[in-house]
C-alpha atoms as a PDB file:
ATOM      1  CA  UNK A   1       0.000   0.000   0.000  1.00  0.00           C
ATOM      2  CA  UNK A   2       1.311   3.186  -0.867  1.00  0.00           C
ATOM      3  CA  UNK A   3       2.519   5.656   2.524  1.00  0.00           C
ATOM      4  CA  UNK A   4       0.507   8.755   0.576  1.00  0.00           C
ATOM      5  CA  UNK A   5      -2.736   6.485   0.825  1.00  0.00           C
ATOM      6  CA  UNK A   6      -5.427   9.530   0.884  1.00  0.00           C
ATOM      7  CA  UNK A   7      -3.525  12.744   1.529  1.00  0.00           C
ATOM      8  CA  UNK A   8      -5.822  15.100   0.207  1.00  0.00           C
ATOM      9  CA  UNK A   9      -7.988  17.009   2.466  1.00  0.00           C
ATOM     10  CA  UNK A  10      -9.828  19.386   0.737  1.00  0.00           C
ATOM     11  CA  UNK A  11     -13.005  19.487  -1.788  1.00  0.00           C
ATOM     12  CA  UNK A  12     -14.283  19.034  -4.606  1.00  0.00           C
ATOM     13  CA  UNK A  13     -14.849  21.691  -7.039  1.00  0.00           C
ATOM     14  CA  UNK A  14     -18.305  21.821  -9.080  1.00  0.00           C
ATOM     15  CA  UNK A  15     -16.914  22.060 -12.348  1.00  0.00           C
ATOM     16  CA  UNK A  16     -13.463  20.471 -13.797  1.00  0.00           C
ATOM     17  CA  UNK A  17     -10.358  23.298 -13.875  1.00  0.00           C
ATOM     18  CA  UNK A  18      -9.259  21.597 -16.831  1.00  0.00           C
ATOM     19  CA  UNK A  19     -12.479  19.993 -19.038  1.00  0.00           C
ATOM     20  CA  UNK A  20     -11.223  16.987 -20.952  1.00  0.00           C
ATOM     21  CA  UNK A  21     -12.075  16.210 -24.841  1.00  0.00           C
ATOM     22  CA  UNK A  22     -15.851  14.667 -24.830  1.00  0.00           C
ATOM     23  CA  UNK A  23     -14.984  12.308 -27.302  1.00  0.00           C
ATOM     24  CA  UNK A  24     -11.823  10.304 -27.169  1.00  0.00           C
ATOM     25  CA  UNK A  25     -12.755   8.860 -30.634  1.00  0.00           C
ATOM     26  CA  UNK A  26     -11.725  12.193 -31.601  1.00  0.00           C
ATOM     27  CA  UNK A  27      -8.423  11.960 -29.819  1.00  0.00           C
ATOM     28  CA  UNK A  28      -7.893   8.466 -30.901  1.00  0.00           C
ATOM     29  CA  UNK A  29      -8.232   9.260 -34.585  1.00  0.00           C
ATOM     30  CA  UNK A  30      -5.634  12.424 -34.548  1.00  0.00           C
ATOM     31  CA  UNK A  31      -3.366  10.230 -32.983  1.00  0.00           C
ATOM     32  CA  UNK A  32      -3.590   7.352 -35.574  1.00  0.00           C
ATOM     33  CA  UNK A  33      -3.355   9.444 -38.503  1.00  0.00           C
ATOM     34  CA  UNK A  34      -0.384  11.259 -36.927  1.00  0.00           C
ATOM     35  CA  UNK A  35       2.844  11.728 -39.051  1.00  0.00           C
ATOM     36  CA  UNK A  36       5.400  13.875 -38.878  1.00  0.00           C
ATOM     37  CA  UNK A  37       5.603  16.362 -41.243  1.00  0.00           C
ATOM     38  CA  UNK A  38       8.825  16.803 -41.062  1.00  0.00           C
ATOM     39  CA  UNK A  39      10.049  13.517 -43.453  1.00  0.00           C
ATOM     40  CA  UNK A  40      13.938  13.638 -41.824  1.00  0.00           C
ATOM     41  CA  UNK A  41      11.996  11.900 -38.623  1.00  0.00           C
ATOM     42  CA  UNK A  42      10.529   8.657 -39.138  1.00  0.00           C
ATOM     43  CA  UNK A  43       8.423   9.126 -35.521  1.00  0.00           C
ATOM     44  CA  UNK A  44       8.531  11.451 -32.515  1.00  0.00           C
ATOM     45  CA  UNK A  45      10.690  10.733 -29.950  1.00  0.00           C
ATOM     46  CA  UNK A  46       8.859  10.814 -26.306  1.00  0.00           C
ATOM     47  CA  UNK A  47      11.506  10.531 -23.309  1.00  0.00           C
ATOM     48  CA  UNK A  48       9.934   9.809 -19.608  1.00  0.00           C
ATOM     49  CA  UNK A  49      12.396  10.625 -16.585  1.00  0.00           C
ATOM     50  CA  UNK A  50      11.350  10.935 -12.957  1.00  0.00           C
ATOM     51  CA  UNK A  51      11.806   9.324  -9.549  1.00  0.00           C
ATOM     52  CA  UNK A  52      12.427   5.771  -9.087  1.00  0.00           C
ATOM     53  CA  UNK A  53       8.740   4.185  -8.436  1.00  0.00           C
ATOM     54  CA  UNK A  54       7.297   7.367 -10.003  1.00  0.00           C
ATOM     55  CA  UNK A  55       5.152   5.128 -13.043  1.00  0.00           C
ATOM     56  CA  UNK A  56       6.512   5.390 -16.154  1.00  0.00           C
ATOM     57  CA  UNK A  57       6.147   2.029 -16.987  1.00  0.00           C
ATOM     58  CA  UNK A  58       2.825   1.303 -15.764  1.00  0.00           C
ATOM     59  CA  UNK A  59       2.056   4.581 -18.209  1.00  0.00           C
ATOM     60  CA  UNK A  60       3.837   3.555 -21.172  1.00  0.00           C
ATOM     61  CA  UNK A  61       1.397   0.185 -20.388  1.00  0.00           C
ATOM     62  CA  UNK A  62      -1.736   2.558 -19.302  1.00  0.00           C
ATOM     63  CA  UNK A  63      -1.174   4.147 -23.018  1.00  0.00           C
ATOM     64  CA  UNK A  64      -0.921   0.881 -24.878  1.00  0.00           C
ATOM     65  CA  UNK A  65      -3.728   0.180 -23.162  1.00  0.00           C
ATOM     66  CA  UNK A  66      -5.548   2.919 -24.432  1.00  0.00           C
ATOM     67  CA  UNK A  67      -4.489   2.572 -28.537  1.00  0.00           C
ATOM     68  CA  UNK A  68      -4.987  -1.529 -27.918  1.00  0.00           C
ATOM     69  CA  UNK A  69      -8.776  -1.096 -26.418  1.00  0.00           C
ATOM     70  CA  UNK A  70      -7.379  -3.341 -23.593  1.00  0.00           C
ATOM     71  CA  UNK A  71      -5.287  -3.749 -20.792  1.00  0.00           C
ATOM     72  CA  UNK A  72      -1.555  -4.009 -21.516  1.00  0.00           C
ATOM     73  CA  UNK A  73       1.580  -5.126 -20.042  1.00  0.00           C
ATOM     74  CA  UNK A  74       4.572  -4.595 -22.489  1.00  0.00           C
ATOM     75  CA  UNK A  75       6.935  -2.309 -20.037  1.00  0.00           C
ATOM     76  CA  UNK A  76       8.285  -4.435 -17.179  1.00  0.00           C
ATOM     77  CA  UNK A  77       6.649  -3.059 -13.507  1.00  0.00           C
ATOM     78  CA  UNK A  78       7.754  -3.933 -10.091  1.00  0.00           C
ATOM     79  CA  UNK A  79       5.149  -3.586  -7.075  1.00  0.00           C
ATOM     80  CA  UNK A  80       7.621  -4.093  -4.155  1.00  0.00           C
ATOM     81  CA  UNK A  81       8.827  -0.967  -2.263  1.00  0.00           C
ATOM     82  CA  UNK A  82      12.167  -0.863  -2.832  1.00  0.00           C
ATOM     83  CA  UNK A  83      14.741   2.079  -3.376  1.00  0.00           C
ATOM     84  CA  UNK A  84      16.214   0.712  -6.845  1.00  0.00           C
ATOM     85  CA  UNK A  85      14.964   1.272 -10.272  1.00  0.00           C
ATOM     86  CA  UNK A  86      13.096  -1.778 -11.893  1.00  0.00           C
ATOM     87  CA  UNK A  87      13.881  -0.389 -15.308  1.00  0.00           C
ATOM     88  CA  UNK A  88      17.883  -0.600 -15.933  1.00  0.00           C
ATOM     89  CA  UNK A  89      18.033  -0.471 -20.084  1.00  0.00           C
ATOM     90  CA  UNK A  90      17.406   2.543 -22.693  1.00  0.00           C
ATOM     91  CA  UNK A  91      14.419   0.826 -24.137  1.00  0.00           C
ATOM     92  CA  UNK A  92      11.809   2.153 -26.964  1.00  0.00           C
ATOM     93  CA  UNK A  93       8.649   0.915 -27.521  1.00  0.00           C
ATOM     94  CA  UNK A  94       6.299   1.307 -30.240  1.00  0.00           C
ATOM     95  CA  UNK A  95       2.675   0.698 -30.584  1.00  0.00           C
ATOM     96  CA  UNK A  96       0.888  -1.430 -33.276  1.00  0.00           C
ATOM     97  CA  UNK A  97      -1.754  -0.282 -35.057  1.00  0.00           C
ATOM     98  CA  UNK A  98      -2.889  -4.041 -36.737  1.00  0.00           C
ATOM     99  CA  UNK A  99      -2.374  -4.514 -40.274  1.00  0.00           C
ATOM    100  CA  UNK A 100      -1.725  -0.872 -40.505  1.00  0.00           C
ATOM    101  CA  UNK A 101       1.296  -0.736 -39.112  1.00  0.00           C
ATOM    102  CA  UNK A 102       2.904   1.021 -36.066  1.00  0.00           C
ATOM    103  CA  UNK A 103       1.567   5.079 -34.517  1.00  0.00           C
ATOM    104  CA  UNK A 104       3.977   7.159 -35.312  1.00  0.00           C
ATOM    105  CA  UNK A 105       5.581   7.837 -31.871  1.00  0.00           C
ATOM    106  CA  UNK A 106       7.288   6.083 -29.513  1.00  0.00           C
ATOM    107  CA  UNK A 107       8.165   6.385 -26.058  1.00  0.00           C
ATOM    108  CA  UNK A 108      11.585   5.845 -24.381  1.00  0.00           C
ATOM    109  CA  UNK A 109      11.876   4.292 -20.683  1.00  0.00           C
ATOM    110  CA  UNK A 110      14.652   5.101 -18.639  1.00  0.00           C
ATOM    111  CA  UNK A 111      16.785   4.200 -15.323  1.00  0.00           C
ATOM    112  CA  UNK A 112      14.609   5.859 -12.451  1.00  0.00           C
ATOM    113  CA  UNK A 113      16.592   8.315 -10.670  1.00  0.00           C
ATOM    114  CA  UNK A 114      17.500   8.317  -7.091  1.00  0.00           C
ATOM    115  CA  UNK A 115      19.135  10.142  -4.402  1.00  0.00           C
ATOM    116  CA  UNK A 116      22.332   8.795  -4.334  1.00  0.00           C
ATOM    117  CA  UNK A 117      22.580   6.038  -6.828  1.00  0.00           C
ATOM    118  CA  UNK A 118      19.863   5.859  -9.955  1.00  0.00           C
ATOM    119  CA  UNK A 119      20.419   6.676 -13.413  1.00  0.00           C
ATOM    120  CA  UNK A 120      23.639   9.064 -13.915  1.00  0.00           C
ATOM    121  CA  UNK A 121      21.967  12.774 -15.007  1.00  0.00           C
ATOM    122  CA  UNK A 122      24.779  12.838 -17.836  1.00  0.00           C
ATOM    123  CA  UNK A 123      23.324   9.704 -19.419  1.00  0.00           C
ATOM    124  CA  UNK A 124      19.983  11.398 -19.840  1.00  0.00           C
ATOM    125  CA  UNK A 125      21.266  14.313 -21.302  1.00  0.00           C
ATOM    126  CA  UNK A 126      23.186  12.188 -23.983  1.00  0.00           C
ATOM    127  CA  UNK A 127      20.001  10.652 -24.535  1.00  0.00           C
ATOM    128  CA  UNK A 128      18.151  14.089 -25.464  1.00  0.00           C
ATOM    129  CA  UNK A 129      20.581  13.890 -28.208  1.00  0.00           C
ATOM    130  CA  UNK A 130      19.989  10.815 -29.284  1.00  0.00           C
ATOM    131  CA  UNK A 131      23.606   9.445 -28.408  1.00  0.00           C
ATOM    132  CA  UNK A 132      22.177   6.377 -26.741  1.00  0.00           C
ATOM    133  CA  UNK A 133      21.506   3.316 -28.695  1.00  0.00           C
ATOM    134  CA  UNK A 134      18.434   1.243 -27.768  1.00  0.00           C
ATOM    135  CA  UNK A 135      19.407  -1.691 -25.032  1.00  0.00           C
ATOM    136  CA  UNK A 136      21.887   0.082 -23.111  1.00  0.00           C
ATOM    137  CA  UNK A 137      22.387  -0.887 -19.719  1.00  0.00           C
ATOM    138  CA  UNK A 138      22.842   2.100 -17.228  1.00  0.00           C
ATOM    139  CA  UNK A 139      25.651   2.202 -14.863  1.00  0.00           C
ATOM    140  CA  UNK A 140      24.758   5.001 -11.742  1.00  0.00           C
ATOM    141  CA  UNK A 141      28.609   5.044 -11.095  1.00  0.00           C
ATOM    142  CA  UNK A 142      29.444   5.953 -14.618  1.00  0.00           C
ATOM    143  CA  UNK A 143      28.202   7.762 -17.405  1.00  0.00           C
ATOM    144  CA  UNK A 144      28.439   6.355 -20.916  1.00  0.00           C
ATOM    145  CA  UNK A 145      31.502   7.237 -22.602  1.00  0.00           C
ATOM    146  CA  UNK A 146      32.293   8.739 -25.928  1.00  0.00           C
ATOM    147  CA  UNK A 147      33.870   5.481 -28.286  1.00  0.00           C
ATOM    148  CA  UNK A 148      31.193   3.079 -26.279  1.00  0.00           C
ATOM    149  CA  UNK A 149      29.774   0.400 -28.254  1.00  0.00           C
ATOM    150  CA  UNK A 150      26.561   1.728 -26.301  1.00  0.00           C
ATOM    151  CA  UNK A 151      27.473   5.031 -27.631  1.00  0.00           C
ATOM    152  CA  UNK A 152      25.736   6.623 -31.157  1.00  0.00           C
ATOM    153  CA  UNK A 153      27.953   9.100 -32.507  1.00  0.00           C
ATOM    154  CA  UNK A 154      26.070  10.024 -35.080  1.00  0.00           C
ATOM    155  CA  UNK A 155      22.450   9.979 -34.047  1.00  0.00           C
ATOM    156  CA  UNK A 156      19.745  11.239 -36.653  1.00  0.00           C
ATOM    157  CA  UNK A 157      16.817  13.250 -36.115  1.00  0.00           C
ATOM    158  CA  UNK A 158      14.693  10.233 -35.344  1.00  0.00           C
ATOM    159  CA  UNK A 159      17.100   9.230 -32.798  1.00  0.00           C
ATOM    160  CA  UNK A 160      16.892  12.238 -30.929  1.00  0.00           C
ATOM    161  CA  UNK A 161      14.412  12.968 -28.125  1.00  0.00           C
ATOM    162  CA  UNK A 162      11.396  15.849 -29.388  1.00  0.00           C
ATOM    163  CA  UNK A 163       9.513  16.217 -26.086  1.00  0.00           C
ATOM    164  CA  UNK A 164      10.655  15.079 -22.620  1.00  0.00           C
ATOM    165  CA  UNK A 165       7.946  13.700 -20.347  1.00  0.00           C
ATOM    166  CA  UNK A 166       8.535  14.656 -16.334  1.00  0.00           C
ATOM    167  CA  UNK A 167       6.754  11.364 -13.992  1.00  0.00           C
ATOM    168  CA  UNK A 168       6.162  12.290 -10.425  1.00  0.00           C
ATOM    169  CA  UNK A 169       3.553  10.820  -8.166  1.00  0.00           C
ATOM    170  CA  UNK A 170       1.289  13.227  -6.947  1.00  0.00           C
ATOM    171  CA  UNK A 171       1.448  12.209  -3.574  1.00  0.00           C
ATOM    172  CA  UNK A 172       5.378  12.701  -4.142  1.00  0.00           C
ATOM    173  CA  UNK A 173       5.485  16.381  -5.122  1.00  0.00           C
ATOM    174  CA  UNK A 174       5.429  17.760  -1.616  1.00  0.00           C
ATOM    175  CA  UNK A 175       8.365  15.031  -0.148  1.00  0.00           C
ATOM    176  CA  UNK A 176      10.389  15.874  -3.356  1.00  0.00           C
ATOM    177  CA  UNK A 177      14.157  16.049  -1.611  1.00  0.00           C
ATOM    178  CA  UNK A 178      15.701  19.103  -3.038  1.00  0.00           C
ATOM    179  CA  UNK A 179      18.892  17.120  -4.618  1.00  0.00           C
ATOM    180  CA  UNK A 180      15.949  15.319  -6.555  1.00  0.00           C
ATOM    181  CA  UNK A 181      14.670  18.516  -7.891  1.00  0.00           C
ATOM    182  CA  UNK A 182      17.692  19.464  -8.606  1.00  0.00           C
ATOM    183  CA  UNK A 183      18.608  16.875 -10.718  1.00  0.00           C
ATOM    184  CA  UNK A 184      15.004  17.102 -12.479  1.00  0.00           C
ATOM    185  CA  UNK A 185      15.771  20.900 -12.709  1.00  0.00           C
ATOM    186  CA  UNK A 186      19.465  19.811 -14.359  1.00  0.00           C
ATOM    187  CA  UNK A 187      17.776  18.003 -17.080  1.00  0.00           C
ATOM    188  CA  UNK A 188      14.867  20.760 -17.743  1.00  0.00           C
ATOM    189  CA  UNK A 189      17.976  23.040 -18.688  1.00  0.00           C
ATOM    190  CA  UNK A 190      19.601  20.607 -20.655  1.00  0.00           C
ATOM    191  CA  UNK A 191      16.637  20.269 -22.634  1.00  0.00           C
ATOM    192  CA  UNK A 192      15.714  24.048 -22.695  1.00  0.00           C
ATOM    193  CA  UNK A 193      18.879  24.288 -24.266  1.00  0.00           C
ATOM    194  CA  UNK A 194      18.423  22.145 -27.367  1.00  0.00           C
ATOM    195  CA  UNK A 195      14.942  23.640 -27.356  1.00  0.00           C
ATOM    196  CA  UNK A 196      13.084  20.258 -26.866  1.00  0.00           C
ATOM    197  CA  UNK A 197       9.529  20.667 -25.688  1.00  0.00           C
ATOM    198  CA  UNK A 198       8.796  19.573 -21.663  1.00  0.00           C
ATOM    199  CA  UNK A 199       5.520  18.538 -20.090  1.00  0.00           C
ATOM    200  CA  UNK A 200       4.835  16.623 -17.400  1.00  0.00           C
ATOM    201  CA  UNK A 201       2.092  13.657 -15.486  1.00  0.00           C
ATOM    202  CA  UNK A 202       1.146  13.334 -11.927  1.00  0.00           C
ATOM    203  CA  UNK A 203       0.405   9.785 -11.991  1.00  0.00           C
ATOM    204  CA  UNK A 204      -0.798   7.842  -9.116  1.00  0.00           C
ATOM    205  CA  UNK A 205      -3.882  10.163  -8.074  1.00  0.00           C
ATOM    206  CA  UNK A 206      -6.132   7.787  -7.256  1.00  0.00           C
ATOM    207  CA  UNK A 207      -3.295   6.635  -4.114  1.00  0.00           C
ATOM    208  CA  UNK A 208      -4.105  10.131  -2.405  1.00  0.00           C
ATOM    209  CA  UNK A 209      -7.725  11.248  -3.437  1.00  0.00           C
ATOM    210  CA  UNK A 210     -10.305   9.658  -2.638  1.00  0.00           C
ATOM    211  CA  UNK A 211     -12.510  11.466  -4.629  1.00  0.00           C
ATOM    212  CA  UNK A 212     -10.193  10.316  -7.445  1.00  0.00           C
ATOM    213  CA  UNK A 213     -10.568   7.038  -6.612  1.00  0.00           C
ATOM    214  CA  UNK A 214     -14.542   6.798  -6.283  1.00  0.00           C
ATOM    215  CA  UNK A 215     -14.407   8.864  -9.652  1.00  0.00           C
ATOM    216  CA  UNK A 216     -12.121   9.041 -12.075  1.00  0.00           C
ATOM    217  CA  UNK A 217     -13.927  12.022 -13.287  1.00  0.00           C
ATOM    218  CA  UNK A 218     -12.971  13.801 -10.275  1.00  0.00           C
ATOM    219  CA  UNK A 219      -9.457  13.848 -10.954  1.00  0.00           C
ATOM    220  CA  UNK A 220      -9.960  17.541 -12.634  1.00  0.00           C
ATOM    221  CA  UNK A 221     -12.544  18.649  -9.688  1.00  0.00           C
ATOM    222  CA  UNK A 222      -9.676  17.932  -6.629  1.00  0.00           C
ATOM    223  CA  UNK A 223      -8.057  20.511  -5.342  1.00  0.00           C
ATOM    224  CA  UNK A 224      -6.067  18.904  -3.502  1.00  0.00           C
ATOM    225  CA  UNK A 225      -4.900  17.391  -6.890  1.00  0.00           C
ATOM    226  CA  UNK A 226      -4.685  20.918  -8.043  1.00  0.00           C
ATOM    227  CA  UNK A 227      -2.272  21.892  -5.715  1.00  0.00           C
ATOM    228  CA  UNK A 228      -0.309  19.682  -5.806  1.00  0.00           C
ATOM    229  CA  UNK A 229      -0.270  20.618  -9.568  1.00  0.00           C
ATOM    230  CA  UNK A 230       1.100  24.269  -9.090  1.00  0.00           C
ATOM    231  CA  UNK A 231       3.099  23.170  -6.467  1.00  0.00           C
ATOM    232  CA  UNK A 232       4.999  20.752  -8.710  1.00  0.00           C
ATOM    233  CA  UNK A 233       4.803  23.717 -11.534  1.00  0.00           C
ATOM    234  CA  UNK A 234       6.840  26.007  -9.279  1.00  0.00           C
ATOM    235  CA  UNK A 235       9.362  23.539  -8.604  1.00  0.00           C
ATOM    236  CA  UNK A 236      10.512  22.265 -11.715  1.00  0.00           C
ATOM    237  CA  UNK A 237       9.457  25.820 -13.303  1.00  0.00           C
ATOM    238  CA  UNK A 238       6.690  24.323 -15.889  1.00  0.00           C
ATOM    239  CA  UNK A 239       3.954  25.936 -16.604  1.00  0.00           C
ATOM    240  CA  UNK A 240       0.256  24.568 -15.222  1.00  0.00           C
ATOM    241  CA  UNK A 241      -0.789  24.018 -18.888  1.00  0.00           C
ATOM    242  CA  UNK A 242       1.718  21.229 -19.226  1.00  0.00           C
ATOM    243  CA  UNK A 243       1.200  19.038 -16.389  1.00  0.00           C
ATOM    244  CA  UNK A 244      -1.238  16.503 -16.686  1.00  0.00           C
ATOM    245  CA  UNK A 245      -3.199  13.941 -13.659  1.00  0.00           C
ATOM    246  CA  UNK A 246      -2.999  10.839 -15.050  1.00  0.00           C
ATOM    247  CA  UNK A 247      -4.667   7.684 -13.239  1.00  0.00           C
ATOM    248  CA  UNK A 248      -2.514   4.640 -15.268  1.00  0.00           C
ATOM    249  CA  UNK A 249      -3.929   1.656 -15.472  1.00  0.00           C
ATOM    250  CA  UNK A 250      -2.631  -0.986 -12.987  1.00  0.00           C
ATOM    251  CA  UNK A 251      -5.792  -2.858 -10.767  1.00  0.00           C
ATOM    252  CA  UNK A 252      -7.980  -3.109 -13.327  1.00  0.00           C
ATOM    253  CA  UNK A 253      -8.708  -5.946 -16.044  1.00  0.00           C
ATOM    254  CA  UNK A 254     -10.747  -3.883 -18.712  1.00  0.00           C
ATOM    255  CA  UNK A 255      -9.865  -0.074 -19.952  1.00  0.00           C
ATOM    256  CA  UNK A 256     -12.851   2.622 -19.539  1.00  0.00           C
ATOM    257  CA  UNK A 257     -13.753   6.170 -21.315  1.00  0.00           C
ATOM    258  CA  UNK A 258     -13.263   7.697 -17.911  1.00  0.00           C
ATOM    259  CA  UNK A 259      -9.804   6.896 -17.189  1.00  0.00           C
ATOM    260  CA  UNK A 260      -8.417   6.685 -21.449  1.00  0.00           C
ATOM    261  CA  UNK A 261      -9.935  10.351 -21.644  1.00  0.00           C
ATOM    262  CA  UNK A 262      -7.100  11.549 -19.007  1.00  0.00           C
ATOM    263  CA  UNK A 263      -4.489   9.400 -20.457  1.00  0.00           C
ATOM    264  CA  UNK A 264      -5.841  10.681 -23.944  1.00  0.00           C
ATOM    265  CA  UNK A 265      -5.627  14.426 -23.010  1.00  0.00           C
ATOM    266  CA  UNK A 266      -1.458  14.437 -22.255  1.00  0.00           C
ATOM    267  CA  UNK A 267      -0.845  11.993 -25.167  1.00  0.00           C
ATOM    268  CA  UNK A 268      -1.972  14.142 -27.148  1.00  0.00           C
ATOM    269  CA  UNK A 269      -0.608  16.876 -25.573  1.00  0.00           C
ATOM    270  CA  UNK A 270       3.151  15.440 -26.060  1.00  0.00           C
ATOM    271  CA  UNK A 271       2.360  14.525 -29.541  1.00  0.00           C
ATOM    272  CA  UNK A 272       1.326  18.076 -30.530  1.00  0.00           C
ATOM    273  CA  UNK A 273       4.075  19.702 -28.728  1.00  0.00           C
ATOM    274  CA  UNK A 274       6.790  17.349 -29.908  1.00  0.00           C
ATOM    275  CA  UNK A 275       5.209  17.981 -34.107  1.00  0.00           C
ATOM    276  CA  UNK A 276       5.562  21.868 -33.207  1.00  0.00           C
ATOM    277  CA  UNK A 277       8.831  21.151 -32.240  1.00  0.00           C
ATOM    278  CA  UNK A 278       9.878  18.991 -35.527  1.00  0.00           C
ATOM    279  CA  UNK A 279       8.314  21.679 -37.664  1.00  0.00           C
ATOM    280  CA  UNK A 280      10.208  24.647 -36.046  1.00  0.00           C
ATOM    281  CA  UNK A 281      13.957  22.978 -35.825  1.00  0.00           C
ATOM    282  CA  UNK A 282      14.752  24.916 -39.069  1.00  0.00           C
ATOM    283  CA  UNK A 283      13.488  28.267 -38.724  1.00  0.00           C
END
């Protein structure tokens, strides 16, 4: 059981602070007609960083869950409570569209990071540039070196990462040490320099709402949630507009509207931001 089991204290608002798309058909058929127009990139690039434990697995599942009309469990997930990151490769995964082929972006998983040991904060950066090949193995005492095997010295535009993707608990965002922000802050910069797009996800709501929990479509109506939101906004120095609530899919057996339509609103989100980005790199 998670230790932020029902933090929240506060109300519920009458109306959503953030209304969601009514139809997620909609949503669903932008994002399977979506190619970049920008033919030097083959797909967009979507990098997730965050905490250790933080969910970016279980959302890379929650949003192949989503495209697959199912429940999905492609990204490896670890339920016990334990300070070291589950995920240790640079690992892309795609999503299938049937006979007509793979959506045209992917999503990159990454070593959680940690206090003291977790991914190393150079590695990520080298990723944003697309220097890491696919199956390398993080070491948190060493970053990967120029000459590597692991190492892509010539990485293409597809290679590259076009929007990173911030994963913090929501329950997290007020226990956030400030070496942890820190580091999060680090790679912000790093990507603000190469002018790559940043949102990010408060996952887990449903551990520290209740309301959330009864309702998925209270998620928007918290304000505890909401808080938390700006809270996590002023720390990592995002803007409320690109952080997302996200409840990914990990109890349940069958996907519903409710909980796609959240998951459906920062996909979409990341894809839009990350195609404004691919169209703009030449200007």
């Amino acid at each position: 059981m998670s230790t932020y089991m029902f933090a929240d204290m506060g109300g519920v608002f009458s109306q959503s602070w953030r209304p969601l798309p009514k139809n997620n058909q909609d949503t669903l058929d932008f994002l399977k007609s979506y190619r970049p127009r920008n033919h030097e990139a083959s797909h967009l690039r979507i990098l997730l960083i965050g905490p250790t434990g933080d969910g970016k697995s279980t959302f890379i599942n929650s949003v192949d869950s989503v495209l697959q009309g199912r429940v999905a469990n492609r990204a490896p997930t670890d339920q016990h409570l334990t300070a070291d990151s589950f995920t240790k490769k640079y690992k892309t995964y795609k999503f299938s569209k049937g006979n007509e082929g793979d959506y045209s972006f992917v999503f990159n998983d990454i070593m959680g990071m940690e206090r003291t040991k977790g991914i190393h904060v150079e590695d990520v950066k080298l990723a944003l540039r697309g220097h890491v090949k696919d199956g390398y193995e993080f070491d948190p005492e060493n970053k990967l070196e120029e000459g590597a095997p692991e190492y892509n010295a010539a990485p293409e535009l597809s290679d590259r990462v076009h929007v990173l993707v911030t994963v913090v608990p929501a329950g997290s965002v007020s226990l956030l040490p400030p070496d942890m922000i820190a580091k999060l802050r680090d790679v912000r910069l790093a990507a603000t320099a190469l002018e790559i797009p940043q949102l990010a996800i408060l996952t887990k709501v449903d551990d520290v709402c209740r309301k959330a929990q009864r309702n998925v479509n209270n998620i928007y109506k918290s304000d505890y949630l909401k808080e938390q939101v700006y809270k996590f906004g002023q720390f990592l120095g995002l803007p409320v507009n690109s952080i997302f609530l996200v409840k990914n899919y990990s109890s349940e057996i069958n996907t519903n509207d409710a909980t796609d339509a959240h998951i459906l609103c920062a996909l979409k989100q990341m894809v839009v931001f990350g195609e404004d980005y691919l169209n703009h790199l030449n200007d």
